[in-house]
PDB file of N, CA and C in Angstrom:
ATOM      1  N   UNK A   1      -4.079   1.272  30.380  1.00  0.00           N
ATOM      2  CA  UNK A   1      -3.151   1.035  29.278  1.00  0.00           C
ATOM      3  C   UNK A   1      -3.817   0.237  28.160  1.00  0.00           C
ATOM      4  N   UNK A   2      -4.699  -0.648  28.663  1.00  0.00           N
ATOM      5  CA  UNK A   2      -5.573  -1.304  27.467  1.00  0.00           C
ATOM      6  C   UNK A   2      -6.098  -0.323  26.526  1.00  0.00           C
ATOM      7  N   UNK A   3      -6.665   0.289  27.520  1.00  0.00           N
ATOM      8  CA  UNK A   3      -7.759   1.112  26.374  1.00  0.00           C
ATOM      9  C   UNK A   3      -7.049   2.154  25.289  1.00  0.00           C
ATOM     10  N   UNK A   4      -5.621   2.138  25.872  1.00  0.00           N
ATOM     11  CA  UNK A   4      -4.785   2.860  24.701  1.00  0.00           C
ATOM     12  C   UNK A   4      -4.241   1.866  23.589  1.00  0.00           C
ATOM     13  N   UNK A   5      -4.262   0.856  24.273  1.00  0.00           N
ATOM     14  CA  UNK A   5      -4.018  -0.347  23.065  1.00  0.00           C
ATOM     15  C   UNK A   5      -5.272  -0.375  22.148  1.00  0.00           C
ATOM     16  N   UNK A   6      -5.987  -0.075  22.612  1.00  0.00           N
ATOM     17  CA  UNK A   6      -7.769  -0.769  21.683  1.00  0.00           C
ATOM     18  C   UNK A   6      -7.768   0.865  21.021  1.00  0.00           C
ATOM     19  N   UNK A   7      -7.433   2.182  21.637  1.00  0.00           N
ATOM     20  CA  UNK A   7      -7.711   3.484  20.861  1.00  0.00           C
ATOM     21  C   UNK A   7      -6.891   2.902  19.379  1.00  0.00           C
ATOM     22  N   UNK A   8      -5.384   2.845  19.437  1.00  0.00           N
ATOM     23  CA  UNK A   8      -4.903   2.586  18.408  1.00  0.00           C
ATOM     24  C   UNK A   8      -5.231   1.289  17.402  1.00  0.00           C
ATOM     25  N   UNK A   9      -5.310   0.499  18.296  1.00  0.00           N
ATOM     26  CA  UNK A   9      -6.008  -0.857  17.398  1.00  0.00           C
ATOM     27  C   UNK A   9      -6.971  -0.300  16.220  1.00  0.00           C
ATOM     28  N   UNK A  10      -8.433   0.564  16.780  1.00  0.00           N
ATOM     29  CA  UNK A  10      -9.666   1.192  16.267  1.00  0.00           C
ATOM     30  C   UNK A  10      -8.728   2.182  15.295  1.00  0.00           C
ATOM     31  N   UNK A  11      -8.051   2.790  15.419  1.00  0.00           N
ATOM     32  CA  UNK A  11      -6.896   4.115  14.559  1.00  0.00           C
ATOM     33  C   UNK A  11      -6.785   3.461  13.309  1.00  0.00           C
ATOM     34  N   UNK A  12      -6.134   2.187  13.957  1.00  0.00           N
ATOM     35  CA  UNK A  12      -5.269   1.297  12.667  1.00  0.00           C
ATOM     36  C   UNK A  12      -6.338   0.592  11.904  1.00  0.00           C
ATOM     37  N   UNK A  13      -7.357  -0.035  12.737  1.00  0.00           N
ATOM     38  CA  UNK A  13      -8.289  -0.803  11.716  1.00  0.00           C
ATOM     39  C   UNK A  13      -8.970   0.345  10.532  1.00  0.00           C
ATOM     40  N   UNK A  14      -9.550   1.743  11.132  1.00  0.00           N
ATOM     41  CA  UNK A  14     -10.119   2.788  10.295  1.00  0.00           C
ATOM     42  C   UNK A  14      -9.015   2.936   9.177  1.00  0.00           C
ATOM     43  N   UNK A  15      -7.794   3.264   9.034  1.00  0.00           N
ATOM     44  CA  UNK A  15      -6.639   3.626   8.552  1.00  0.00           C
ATOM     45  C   UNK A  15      -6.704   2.431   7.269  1.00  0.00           C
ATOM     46  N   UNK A  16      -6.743   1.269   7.926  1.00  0.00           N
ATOM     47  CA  UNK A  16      -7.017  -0.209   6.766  1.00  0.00           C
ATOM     48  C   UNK A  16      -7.909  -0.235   6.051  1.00  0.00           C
ATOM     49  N   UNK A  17      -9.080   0.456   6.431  1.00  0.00           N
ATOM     50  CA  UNK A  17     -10.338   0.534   5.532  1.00  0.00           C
ATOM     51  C   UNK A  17     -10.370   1.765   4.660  1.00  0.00           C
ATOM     52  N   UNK A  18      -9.696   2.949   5.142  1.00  0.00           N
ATOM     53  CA  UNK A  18      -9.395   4.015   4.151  1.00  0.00           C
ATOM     54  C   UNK A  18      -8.646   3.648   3.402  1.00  0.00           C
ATOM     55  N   UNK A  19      -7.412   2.774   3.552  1.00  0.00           N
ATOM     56  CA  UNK A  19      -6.658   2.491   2.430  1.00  0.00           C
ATOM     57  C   UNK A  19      -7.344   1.364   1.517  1.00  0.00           C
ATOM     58  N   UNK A  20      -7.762   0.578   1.746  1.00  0.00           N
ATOM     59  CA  UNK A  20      -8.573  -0.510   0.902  1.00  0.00           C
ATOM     60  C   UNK A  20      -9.335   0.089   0.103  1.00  0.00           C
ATOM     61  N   UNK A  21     -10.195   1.730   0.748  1.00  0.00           N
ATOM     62  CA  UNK A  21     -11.105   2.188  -0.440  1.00  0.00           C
ATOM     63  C   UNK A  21      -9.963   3.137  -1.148  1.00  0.00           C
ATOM     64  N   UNK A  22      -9.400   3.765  -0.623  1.00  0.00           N
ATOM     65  CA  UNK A  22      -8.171   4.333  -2.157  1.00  0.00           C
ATOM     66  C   UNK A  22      -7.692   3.433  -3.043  1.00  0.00           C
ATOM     67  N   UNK A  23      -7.284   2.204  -2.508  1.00  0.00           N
ATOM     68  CA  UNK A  23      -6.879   1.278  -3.405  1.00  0.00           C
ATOM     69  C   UNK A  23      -8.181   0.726  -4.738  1.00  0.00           C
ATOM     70  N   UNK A  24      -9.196   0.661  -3.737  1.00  0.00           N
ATOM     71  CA  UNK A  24      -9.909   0.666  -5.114  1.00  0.00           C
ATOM     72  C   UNK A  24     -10.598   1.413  -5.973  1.00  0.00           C
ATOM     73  N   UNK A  25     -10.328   2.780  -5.474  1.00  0.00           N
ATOM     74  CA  UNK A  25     -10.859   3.900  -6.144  1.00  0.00           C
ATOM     75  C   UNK A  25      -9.715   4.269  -7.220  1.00  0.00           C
ATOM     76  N   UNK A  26      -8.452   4.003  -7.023  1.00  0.00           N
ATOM     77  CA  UNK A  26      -7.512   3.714  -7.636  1.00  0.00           C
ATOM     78  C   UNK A  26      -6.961   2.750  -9.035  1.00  0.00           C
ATOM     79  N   UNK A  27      -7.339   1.537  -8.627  1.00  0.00           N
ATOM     80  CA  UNK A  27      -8.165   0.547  -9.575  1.00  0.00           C
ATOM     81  C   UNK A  27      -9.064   0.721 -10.211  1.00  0.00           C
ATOM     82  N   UNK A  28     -10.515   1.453 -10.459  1.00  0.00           N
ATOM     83  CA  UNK A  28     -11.340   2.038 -10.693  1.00  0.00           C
ATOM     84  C   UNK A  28     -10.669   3.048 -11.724  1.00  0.00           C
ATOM     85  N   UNK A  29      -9.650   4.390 -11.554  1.00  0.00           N
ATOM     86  CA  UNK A  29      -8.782   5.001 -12.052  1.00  0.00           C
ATOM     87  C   UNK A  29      -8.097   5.056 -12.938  1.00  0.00           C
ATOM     88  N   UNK A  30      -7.587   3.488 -12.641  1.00  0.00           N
ATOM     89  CA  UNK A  30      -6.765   3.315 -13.495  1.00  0.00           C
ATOM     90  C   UNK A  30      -7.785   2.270 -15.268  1.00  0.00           C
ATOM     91  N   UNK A  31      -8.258   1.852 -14.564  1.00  0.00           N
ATOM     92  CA  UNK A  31      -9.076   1.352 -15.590  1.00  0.00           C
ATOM     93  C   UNK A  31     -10.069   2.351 -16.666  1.00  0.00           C
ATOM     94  N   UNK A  32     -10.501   3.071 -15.776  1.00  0.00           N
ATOM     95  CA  UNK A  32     -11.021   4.521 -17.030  1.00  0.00           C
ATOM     96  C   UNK A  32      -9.796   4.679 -17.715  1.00  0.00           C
ATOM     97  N   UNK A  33      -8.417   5.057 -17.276  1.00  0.00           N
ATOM     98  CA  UNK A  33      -7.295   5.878 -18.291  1.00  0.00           C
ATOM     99  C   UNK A  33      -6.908   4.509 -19.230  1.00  0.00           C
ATOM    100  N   UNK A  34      -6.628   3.375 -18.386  1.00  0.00           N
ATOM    101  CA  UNK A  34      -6.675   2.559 -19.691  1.00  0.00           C
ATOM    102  C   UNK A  34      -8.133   2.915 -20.918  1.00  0.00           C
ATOM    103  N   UNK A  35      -9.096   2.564 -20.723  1.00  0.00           N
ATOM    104  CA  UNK A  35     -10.180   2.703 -21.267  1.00  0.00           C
ATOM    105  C   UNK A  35      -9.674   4.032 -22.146  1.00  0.00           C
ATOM    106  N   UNK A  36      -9.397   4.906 -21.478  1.00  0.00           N
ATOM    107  CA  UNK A  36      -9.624   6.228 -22.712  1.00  0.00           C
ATOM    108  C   UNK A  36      -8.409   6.403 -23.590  1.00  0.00           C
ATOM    109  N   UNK A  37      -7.743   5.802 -23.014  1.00  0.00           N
ATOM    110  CA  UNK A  37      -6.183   5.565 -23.728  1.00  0.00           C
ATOM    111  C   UNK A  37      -6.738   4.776 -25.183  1.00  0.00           C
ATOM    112  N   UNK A  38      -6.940   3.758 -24.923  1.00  0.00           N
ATOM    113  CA  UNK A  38      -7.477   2.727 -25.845  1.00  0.00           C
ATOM    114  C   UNK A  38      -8.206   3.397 -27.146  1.00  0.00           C
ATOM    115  N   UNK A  39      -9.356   4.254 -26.632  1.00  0.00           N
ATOM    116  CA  UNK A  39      -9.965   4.896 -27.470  1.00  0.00           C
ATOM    117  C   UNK A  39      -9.359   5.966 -28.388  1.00  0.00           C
ATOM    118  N   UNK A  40      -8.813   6.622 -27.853  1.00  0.00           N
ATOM    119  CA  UNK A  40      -7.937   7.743 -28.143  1.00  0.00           C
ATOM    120  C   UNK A  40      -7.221   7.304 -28.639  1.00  0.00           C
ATOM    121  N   UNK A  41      -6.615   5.953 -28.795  1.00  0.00           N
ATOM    122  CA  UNK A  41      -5.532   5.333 -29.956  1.00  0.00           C
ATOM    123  C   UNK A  41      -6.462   5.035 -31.011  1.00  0.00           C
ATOM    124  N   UNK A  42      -7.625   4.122 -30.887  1.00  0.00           N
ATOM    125  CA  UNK A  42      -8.556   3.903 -31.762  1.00  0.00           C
ATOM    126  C   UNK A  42      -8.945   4.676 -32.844  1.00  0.00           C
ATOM    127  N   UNK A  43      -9.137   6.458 -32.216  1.00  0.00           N
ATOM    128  CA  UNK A  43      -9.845   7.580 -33.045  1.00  0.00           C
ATOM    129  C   UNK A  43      -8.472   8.109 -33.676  1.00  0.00           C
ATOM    130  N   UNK A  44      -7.207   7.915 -33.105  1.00  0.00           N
ATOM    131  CA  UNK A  44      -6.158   8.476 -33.491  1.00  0.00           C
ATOM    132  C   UNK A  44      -5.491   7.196 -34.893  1.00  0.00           C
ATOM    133  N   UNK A  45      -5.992   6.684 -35.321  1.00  0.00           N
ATOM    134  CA  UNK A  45      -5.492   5.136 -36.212  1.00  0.00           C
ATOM    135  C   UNK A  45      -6.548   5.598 -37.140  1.00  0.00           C
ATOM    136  N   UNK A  46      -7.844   5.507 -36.741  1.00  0.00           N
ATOM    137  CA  UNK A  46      -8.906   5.974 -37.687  1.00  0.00           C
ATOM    138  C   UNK A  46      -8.258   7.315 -38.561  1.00  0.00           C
ATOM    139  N   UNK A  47      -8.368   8.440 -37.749  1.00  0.00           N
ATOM    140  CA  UNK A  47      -7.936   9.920 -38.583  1.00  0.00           C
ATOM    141  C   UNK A  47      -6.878   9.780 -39.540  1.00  0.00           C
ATOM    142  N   UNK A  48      -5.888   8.820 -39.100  1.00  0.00           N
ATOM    143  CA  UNK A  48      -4.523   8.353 -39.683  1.00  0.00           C
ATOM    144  C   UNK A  48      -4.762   7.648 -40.905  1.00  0.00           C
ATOM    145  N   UNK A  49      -6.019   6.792 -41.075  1.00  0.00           N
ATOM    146  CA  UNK A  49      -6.372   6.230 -41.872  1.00  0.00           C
ATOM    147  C   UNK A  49      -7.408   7.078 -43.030  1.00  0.00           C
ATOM    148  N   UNK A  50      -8.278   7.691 -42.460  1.00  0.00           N
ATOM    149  CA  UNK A  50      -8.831   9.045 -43.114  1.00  0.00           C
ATOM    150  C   UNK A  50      -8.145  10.033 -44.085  1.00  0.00           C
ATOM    151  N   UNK A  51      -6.811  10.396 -42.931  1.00  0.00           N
ATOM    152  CA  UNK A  51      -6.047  11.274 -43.755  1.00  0.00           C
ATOM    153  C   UNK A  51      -5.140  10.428 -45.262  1.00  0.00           C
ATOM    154  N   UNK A  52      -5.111   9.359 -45.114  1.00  0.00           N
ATOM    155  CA  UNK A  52      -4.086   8.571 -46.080  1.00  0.00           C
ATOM    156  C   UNK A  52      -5.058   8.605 -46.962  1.00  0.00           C
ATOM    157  N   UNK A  53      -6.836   8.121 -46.949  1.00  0.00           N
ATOM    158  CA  UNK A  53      -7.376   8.071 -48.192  1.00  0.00           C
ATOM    159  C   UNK A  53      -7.943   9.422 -48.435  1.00  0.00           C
ATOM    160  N   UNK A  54      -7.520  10.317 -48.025  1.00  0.00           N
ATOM    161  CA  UNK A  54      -7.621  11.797 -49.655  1.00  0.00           C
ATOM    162  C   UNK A  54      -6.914  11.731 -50.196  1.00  0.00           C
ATOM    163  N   UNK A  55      -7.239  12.331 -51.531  1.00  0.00           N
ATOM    164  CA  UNK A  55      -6.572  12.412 -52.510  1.00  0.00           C
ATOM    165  C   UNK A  55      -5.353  13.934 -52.225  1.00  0.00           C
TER     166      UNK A  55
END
């Protein structure tokens, strides 16, 4: 019966470490879309500003 306690123990610890790396692959994720968000407002303010000075 132990060793079915320690199979799942080993289940659950692997399971904790897969989620810790989604979580930070996630984080990682989310920080590029901020990042391109940012930019993409940046180039989108610029054009906005472009288009106002033609004549």
């Amino acid at each position: 019966m132990d060793e079915g306690f320690a199979n799942v123990d080993e289940q659950l610890d692997r399971l904790g470490k897969k989620q810790d790396g989604l979580r930070v692959e996630l984080t990682e994720t989310k920080e590029t879309v901020d990042f391109l968000l940012t930019k993409t407002t940046q180039h989108e303010r610029k054009l906005h500003q472009l288009i106002k000075e033609q004549p």
